[in-house]
C-alpha atoms as a PDB file:
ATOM      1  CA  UNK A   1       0.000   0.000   0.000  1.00  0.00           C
ATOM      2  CA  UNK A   2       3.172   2.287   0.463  1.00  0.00           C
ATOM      3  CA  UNK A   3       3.354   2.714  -3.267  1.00  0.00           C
ATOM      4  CA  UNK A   4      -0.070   3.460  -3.820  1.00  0.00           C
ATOM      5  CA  UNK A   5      -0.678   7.131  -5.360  1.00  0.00           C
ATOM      6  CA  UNK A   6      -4.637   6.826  -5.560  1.00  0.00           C
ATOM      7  CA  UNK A   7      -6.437   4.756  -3.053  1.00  0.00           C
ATOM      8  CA  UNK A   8     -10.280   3.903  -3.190  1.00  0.00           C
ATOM      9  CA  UNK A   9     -11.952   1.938  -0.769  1.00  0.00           C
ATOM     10  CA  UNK A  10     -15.587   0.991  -0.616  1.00  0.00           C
ATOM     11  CA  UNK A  11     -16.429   4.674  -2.976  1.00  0.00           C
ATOM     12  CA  UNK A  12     -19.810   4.865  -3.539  1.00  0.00           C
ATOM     13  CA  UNK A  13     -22.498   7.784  -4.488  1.00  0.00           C
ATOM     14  CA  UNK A  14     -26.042   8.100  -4.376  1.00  0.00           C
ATOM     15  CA  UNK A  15     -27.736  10.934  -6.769  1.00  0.00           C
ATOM     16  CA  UNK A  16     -31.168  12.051  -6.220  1.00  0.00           C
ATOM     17  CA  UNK A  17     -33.198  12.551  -9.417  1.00  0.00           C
ATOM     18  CA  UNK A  18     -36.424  13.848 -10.800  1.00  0.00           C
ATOM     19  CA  UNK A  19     -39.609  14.993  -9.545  1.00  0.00           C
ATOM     20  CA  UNK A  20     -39.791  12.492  -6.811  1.00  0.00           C
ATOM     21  CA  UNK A  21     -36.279  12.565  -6.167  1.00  0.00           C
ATOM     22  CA  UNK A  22     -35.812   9.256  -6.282  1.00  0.00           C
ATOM     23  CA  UNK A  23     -31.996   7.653  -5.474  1.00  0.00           C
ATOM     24  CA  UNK A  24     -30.210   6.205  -8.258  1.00  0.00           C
ATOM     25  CA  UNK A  25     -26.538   5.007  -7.062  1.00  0.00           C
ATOM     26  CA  UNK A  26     -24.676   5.509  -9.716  1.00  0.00           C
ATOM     27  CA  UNK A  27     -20.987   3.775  -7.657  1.00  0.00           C
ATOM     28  CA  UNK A  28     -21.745   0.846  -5.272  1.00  0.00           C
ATOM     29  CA  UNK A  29     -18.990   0.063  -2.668  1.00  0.00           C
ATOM     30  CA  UNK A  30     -15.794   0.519  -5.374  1.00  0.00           C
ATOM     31  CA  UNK A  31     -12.111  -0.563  -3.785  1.00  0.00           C
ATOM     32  CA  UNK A  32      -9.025  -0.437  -6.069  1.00  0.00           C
ATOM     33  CA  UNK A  33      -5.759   0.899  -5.789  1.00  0.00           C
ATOM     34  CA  UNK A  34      -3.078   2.309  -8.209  1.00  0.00           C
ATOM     35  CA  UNK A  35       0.257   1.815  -7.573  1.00  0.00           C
ATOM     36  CA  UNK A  36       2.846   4.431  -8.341  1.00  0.00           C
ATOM     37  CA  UNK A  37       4.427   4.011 -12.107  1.00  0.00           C
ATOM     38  CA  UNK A  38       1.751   2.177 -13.518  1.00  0.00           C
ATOM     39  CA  UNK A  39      -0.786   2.790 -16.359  1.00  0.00           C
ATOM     40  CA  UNK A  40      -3.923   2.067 -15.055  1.00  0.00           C
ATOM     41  CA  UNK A  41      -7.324   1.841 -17.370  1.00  0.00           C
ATOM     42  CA  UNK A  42     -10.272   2.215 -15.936  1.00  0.00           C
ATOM     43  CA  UNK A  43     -12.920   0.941 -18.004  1.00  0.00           C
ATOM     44  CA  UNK A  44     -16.405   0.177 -18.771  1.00  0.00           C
ATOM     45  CA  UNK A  45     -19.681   1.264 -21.022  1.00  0.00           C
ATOM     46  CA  UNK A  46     -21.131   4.916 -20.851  1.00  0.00           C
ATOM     47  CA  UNK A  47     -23.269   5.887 -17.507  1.00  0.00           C
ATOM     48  CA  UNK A  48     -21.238   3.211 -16.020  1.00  0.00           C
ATOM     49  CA  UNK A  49     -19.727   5.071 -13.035  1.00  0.00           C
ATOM     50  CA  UNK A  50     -16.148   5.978 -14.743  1.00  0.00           C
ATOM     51  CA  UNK A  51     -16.863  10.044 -14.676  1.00  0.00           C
ATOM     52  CA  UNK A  52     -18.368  10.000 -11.324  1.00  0.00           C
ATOM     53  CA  UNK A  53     -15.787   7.997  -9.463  1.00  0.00           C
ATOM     54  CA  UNK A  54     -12.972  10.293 -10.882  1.00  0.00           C
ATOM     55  CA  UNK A  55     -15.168  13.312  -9.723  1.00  0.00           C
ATOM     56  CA  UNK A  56     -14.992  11.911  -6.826  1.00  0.00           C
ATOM     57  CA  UNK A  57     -11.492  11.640  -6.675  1.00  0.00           C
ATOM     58  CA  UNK A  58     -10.902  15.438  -7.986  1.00  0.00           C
ATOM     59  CA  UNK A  59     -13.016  16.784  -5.191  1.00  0.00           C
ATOM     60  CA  UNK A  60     -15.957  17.669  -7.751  1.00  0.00           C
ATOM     61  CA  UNK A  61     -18.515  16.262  -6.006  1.00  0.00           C
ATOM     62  CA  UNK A  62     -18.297  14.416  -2.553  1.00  0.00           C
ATOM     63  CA  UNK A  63     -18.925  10.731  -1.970  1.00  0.00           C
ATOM     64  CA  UNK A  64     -21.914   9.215  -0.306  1.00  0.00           C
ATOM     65  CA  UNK A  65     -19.822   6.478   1.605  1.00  0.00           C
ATOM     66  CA  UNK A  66     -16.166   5.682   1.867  1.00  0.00           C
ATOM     67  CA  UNK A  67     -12.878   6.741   1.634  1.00  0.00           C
ATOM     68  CA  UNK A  68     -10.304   8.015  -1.582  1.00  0.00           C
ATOM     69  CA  UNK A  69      -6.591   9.433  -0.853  1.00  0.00           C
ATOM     70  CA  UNK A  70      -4.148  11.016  -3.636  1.00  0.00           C
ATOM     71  CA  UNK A  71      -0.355  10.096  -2.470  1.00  0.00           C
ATOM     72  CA  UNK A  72      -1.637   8.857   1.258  1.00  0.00           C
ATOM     73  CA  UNK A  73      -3.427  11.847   1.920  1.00  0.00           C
ATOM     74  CA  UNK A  74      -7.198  12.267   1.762  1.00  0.00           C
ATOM     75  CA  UNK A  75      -8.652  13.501  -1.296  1.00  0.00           C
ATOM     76  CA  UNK A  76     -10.093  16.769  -0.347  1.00  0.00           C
ATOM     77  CA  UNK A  77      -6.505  17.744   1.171  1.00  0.00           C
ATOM     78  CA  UNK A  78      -5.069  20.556  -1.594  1.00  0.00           C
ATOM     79  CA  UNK A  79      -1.690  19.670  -0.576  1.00  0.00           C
ATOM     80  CA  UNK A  80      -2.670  16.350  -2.451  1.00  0.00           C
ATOM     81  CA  UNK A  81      -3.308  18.228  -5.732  1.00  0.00           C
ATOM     82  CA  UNK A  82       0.206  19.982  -6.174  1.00  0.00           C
ATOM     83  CA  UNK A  83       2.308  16.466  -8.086  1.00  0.00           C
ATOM     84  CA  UNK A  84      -1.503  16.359  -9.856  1.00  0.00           C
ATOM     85  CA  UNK A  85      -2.635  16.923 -12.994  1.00  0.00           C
ATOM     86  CA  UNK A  86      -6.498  16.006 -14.027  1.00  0.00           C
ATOM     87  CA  UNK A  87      -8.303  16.321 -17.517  1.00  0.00           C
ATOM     88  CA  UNK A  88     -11.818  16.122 -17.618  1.00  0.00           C
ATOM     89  CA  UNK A  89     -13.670  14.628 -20.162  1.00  0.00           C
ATOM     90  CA  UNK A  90     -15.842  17.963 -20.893  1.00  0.00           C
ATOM     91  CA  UNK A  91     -13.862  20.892 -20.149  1.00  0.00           C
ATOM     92  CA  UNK A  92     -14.483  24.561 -20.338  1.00  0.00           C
ATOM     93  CA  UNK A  93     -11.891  26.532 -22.384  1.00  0.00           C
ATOM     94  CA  UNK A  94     -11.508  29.887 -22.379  1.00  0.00           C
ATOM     95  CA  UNK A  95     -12.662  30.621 -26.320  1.00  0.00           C
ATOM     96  CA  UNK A  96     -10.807  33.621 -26.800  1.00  0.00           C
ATOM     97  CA  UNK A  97      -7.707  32.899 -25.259  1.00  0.00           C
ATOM     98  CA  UNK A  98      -4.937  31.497 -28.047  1.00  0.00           C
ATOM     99  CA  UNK A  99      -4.052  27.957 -26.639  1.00  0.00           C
ATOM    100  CA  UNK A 100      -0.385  29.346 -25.782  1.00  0.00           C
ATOM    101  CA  UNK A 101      -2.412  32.089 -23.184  1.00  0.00           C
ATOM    102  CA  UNK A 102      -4.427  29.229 -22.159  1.00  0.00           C
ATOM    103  CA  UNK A 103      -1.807  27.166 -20.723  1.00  0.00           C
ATOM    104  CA  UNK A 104       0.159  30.061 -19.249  1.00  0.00           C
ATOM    105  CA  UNK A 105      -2.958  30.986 -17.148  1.00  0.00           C
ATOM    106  CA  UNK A 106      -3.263  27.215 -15.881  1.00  0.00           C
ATOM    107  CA  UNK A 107       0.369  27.618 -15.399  1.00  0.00           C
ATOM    108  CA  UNK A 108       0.157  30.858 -13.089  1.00  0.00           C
ATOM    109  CA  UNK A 109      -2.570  28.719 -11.177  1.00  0.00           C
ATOM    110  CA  UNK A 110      -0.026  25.939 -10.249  1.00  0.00           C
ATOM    111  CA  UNK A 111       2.184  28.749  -9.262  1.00  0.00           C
ATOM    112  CA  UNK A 112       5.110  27.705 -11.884  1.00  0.00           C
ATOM    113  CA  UNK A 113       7.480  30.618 -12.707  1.00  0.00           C
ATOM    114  CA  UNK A 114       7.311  32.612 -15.603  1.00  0.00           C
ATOM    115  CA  UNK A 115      10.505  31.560 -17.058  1.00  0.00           C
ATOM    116  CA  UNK A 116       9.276  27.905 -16.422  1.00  0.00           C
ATOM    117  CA  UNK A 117       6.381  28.556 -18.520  1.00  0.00           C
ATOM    118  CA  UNK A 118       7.820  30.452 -21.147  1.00  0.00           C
ATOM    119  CA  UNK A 119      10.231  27.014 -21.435  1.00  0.00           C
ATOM    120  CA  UNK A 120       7.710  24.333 -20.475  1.00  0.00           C
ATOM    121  CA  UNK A 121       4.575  25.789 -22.953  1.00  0.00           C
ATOM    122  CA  UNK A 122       6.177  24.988 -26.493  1.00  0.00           C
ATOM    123  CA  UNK A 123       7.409  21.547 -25.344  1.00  0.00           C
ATOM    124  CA  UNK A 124       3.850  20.595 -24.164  1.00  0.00           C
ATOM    125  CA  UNK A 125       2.593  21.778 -27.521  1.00  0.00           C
ATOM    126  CA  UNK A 126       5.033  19.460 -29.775  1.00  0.00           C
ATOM    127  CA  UNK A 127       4.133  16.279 -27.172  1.00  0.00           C
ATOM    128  CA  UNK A 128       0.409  17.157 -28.058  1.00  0.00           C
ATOM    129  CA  UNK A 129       0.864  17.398 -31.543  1.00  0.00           C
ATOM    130  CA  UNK A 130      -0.013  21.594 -31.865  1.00  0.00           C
ATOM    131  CA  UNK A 131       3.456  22.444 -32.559  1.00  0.00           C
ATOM    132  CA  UNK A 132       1.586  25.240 -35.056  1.00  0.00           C
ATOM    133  CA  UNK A 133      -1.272  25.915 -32.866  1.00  0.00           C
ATOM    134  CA  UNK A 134      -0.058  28.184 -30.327  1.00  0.00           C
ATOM    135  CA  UNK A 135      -1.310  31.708 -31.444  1.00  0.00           C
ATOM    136  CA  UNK A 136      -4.567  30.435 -32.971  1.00  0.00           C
ATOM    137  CA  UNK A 137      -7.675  31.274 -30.477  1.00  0.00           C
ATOM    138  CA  UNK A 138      -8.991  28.094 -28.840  1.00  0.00           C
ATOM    139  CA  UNK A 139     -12.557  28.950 -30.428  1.00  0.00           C
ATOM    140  CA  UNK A 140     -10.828  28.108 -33.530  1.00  0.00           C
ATOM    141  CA  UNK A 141      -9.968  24.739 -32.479  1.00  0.00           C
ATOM    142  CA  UNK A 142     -11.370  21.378 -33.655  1.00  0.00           C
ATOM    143  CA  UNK A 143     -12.835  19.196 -31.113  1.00  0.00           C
ATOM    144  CA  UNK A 144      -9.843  16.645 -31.124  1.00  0.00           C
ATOM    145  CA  UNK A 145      -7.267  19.908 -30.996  1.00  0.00           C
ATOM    146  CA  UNK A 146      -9.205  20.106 -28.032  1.00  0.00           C
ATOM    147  CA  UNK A 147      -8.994  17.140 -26.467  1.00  0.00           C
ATOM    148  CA  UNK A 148      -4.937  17.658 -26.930  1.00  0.00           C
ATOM    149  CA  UNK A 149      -4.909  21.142 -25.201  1.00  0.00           C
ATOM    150  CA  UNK A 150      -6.964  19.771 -22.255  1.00  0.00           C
ATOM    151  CA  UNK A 151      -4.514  17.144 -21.986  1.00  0.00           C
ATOM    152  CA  UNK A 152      -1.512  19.868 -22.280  1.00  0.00           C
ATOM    153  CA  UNK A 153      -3.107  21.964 -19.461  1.00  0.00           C
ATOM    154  CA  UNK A 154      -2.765  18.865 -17.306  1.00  0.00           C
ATOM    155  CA  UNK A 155       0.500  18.165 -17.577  1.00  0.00           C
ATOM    156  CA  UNK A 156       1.833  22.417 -17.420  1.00  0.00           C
ATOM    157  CA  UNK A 157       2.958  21.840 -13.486  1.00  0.00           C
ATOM    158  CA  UNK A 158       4.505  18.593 -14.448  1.00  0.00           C
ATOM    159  CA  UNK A 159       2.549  15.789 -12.813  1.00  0.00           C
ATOM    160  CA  UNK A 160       3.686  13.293 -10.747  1.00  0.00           C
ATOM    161  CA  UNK A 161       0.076  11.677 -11.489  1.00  0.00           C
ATOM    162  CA  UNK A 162      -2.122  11.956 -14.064  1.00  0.00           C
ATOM    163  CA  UNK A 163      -5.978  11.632 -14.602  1.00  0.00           C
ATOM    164  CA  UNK A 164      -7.432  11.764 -17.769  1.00  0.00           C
ATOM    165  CA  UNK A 165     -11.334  11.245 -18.347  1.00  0.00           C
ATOM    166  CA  UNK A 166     -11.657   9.754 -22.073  1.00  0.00           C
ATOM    167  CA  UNK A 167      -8.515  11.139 -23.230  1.00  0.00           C
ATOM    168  CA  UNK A 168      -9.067   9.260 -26.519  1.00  0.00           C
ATOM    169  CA  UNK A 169     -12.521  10.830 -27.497  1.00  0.00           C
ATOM    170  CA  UNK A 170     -12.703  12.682 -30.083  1.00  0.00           C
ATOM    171  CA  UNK A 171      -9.583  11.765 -31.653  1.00  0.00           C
ATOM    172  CA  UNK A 172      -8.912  10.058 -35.035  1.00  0.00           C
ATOM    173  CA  UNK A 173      -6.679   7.049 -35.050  1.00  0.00           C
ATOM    174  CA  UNK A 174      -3.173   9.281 -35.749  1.00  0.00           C
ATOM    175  CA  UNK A 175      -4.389  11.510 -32.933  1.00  0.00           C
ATOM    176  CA  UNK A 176      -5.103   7.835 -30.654  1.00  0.00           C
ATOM    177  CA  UNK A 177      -2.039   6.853 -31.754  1.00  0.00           C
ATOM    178  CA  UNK A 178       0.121  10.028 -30.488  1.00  0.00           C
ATOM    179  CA  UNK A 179      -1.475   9.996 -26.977  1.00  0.00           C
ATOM    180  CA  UNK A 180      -1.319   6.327 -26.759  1.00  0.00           C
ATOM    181  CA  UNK A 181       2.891   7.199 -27.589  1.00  0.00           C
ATOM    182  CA  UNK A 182       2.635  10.618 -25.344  1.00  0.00           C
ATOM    183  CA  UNK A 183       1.304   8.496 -22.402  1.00  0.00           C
ATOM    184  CA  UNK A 184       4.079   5.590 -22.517  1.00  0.00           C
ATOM    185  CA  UNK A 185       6.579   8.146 -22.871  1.00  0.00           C
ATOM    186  CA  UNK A 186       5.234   9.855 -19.531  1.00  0.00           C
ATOM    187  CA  UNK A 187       5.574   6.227 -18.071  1.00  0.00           C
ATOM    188  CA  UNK A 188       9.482   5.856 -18.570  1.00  0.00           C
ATOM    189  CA  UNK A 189       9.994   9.106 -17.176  1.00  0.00           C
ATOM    190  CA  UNK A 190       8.276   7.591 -14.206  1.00  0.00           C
ATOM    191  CA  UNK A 191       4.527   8.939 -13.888  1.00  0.00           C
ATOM    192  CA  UNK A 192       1.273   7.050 -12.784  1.00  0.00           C
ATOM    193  CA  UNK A 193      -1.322   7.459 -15.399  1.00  0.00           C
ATOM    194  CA  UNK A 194      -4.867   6.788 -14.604  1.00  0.00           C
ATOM    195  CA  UNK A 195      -7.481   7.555 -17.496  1.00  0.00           C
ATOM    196  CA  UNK A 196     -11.164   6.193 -17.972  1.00  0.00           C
ATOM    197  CA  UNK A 197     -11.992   4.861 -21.301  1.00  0.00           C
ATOM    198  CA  UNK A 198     -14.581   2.328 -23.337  1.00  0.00           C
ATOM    199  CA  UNK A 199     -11.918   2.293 -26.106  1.00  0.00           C
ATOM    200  CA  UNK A 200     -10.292  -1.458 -25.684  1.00  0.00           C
ATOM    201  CA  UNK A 201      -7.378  -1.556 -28.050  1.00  0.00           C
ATOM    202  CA  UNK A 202      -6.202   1.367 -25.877  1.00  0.00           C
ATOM    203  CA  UNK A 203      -6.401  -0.274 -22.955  1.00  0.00           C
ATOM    204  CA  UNK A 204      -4.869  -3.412 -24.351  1.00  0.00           C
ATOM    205  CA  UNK A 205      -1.554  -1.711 -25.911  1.00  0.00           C
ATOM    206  CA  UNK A 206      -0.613   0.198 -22.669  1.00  0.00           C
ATOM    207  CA  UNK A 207      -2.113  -0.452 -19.512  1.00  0.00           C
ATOM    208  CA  UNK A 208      -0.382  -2.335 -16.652  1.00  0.00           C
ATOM    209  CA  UNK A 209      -3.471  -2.566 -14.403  1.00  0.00           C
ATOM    210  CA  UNK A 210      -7.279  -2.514 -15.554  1.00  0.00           C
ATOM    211  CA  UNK A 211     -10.358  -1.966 -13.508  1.00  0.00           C
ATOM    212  CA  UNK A 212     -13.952  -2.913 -14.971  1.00  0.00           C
ATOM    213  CA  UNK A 213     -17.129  -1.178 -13.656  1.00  0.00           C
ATOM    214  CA  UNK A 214     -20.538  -1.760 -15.043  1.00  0.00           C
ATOM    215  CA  UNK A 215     -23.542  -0.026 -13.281  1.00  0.00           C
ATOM    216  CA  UNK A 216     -21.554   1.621 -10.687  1.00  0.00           C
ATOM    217  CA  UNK A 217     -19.582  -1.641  -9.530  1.00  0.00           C
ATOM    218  CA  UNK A 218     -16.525  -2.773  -9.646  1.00  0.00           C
ATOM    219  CA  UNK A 219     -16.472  -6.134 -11.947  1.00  0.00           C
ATOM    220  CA  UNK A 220     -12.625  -7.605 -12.577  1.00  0.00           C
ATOM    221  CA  UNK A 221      -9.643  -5.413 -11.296  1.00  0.00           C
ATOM    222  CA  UNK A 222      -6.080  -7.352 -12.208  1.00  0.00           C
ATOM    223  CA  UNK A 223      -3.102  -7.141 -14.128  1.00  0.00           C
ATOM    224  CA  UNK A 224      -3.498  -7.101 -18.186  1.00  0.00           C
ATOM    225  CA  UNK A 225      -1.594 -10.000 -18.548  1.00  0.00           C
ATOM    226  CA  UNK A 226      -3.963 -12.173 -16.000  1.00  0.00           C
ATOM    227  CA  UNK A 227      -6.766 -10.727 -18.280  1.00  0.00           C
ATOM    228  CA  UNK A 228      -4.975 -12.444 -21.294  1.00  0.00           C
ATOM    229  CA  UNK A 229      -4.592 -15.380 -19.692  1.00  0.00           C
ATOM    230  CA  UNK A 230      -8.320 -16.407 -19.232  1.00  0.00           C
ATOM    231  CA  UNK A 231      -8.992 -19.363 -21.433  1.00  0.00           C
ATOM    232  CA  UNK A 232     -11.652 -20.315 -23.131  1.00  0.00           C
ATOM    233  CA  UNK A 233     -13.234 -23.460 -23.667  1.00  0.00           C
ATOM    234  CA  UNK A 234     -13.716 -22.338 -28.005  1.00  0.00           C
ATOM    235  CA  UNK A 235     -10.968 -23.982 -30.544  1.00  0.00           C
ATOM    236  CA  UNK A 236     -10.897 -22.384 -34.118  1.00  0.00           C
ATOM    237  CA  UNK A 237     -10.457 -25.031 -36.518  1.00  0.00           C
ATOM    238  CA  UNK A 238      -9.313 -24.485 -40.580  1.00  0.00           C
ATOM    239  CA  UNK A 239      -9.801 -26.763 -43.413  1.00  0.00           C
ATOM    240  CA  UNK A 240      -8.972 -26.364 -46.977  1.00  0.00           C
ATOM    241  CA  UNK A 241     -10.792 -27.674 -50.064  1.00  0.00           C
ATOM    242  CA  UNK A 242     -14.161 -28.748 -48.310  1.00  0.00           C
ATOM    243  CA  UNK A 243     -16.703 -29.245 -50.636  1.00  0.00           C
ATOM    244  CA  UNK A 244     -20.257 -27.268 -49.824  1.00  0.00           C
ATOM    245  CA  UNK A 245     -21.956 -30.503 -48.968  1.00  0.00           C
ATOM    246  CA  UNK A 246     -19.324 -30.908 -46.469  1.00  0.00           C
ATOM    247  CA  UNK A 247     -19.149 -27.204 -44.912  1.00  0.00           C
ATOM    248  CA  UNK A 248     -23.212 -27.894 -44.456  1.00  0.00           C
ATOM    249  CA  UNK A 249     -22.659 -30.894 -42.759  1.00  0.00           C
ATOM    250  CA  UNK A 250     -19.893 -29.176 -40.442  1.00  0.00           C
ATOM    251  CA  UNK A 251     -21.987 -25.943 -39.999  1.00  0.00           C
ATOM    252  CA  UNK A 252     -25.153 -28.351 -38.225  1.00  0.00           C
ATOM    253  CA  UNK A 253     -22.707 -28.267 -35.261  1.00  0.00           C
ATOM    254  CA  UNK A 254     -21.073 -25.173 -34.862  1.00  0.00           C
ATOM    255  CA  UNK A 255     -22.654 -22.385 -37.287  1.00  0.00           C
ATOM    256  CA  UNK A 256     -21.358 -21.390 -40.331  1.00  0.00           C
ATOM    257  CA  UNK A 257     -18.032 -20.816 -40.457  1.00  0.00           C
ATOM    258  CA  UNK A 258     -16.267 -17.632 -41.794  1.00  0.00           C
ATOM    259  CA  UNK A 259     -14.716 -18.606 -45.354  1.00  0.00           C
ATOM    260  CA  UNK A 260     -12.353 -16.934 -47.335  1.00  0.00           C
ATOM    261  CA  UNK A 261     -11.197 -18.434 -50.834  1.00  0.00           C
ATOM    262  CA  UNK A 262     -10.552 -21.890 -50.082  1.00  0.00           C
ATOM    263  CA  UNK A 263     -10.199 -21.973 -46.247  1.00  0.00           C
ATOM    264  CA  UNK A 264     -12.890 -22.609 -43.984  1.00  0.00           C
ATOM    265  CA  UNK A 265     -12.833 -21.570 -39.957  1.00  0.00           C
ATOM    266  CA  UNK A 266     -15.156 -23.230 -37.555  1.00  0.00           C
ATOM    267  CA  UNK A 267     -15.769 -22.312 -34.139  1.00  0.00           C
ATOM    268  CA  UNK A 268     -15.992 -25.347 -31.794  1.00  0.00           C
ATOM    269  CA  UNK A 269     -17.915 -24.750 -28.480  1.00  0.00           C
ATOM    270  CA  UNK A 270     -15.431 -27.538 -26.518  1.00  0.00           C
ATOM    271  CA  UNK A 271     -12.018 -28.804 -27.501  1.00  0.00           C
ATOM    272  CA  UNK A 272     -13.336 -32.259 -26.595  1.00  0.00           C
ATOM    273  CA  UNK A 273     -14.823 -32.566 -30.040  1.00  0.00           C
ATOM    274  CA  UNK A 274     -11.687 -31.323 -31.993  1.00  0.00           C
ATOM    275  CA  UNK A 275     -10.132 -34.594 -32.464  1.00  0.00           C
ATOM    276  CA  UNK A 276     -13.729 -35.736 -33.829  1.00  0.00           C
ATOM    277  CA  UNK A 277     -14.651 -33.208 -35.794  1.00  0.00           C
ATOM    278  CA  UNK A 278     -10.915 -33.317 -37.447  1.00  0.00           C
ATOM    279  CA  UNK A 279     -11.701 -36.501 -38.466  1.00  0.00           C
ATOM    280  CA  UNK A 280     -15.140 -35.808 -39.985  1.00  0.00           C
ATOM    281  CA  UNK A 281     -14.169 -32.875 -42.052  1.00  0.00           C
ATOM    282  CA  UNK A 282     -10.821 -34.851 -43.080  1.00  0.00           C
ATOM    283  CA  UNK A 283     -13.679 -37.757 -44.255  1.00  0.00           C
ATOM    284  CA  UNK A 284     -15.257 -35.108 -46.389  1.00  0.00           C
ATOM    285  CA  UNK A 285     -12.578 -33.824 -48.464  1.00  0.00           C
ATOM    286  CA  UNK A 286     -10.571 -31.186 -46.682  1.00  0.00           C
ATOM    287  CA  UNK A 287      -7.020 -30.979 -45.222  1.00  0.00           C
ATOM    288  CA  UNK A 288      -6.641 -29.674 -42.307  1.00  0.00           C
ATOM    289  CA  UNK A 289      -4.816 -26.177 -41.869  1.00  0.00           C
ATOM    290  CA  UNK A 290      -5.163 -24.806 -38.101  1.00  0.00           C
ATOM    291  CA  UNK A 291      -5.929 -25.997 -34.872  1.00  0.00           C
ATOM    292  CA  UNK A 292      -5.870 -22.751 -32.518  1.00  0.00           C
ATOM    293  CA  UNK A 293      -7.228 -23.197 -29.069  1.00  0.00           C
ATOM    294  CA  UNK A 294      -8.662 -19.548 -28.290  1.00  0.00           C
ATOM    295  CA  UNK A 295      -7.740 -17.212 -25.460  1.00  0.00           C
ATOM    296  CA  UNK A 296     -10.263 -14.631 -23.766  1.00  0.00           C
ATOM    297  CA  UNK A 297      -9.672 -11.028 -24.918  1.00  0.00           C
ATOM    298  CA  UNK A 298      -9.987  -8.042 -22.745  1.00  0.00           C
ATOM    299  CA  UNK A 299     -12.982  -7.441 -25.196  1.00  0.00           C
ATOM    300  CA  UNK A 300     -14.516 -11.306 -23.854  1.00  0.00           C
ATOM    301  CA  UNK A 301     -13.816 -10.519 -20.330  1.00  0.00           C
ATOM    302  CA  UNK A 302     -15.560  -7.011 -20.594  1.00  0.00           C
ATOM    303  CA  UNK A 303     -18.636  -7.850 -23.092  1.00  0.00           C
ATOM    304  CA  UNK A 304     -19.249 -10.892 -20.534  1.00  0.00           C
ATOM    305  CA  UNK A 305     -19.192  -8.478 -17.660  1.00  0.00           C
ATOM    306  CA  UNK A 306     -21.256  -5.456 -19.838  1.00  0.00           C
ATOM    307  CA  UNK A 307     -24.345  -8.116 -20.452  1.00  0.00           C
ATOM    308  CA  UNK A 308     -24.841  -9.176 -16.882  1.00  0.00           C
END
């Protein structure tokens, strides 16, 4: 626990809504930790809880139950906020500032000298990608130009931690691509990142840890190789050169099978029938290509967890 920078234990939140004010709890009971230097993804669908825990967390709005700490201090302590830097996943900008006035105000707010600034501002722009974008008013910006100054604002007092709500929205894939590469860089040079997303090839390529929450609680929390190591009981199995009669015959079982040119992949529910089934498509003309016993994906574990 000595290494942990953010610290949630039993979080929840209870909203009151509508005429009637009726409660809707929108986190249930929510414990995880994340330890300094890692990556952390916390993930799951939209209304799922992601943007209300990490409110939580900021001080935005206060919890119903339980307990969160920044760096072993409690989260509504400011001194926990200085090594912190937080993007939200709606901010407000400033329309008529130009982005380079932007960050300098959020730089005078975290008290960083002026020379710092004036050294620190064009270096946040090229790790954003808005090396030409300094002067030009932020009303001017697109919406993924403004997902990359939000994320530039956060790291202007230079971060020991970093939150980022949906960094990825609103980017295309070479924007994805250049905070996926800004946030692993941000790793080596030793910095926790924890960011909230429903984007799971994100999460996959760089996350250490991953947390799953669907409906305010907390489903799987574990390493992202444990996650890849989930088996399933499904074995993929190719032929070549079965005749349509055959692939009919094959299909009864296990649904049609994807085919491309020649090749034909089944699905098997259980790899007790591969040896079987082998032997019945071998009796009906094809040669067998593949046998590939299949693994459970981040995408399995959190589309099993999203239906329940």
């Amino acid at each position: 626990m000595g290494n942990d920078v953010i610290s949630i234990e039993h979080a929840s939140k209870t909203f009151r809504t509508g005429f009637l004010y009726r409660k809707v709890e929108a986190v249930r009971d929510v414990t995880f930790s994340v330890e300094e230097g890692d990556i952390f993804g916390f993930l799951g669908p939209n209304g799922a809880g992601k943007t209300t825990t990490i409110k939580m967390l900021m001080g935005l709005i206060f919890p119903t139950g339980g307990t969160l700490s920044i760096f072993g201090r409690p989260h509504t302590d400011i001194a926990s906020r200085a090594a912190l830097g937080y993007a939200p996943e709606q901010p407000y900008f400033y329309e008529y500032l130009t982005g380079s006035e932007f960050l300098d105000y959020y730089g005078q707010l975290f008290g960083v000298p002026s020379a710092e600034r004036r050294r620190r501002i064009p270096l946040l722009f090229e790790m954003v990608g808005l090396r030409n974008c300094a002067d030009l008013a932020l009303r001017r910006y697109s919406k993924g130009m403004l997902q990359r100054i939000g994320i530039a604002q956060a790291l202007v007092n230079d971060p020991r931690l970093l939150v980022l709500d949906e960094p990825m929205s609103g980017l295309d894939p070479i924007g994805r691509r250049e905070i996926r590469d800004l946030i692993l860089a941000l790793k080596k040079r030793g910095k926790t990142i924890f960011f909230s997303t429903h984007i799971l090839p994100d999460v996959e390529m760089i996350c250490d840890r991953v947390a799953i929450i669907v409906k305010g609680e907390l489903r799987r929390l574990g390493r992202i190789d444990e996650f890849a190591e989930l088996e399933s009981e499904e074995t993929e199995v190719c032929f070549r050169g079965l005749s349509a009669e055959a692939i009919g015959k094959l299909s009864g079982e296990t649904g049609a099978p994807v085919v491309r040119g020649t090749l034909a992949y089944f699905s098997l529910p259980s790899r007790d029938r591969a040896q079987s089934f082998i032997g019945e498509g071998q009796a009906g003309g094809g040669s067998l290509v593949s046998l590939t016993p299949r693994r459970r994906s981040l995408e399995d574990v959190f589309m099993s967890e999203a239906r329940k």
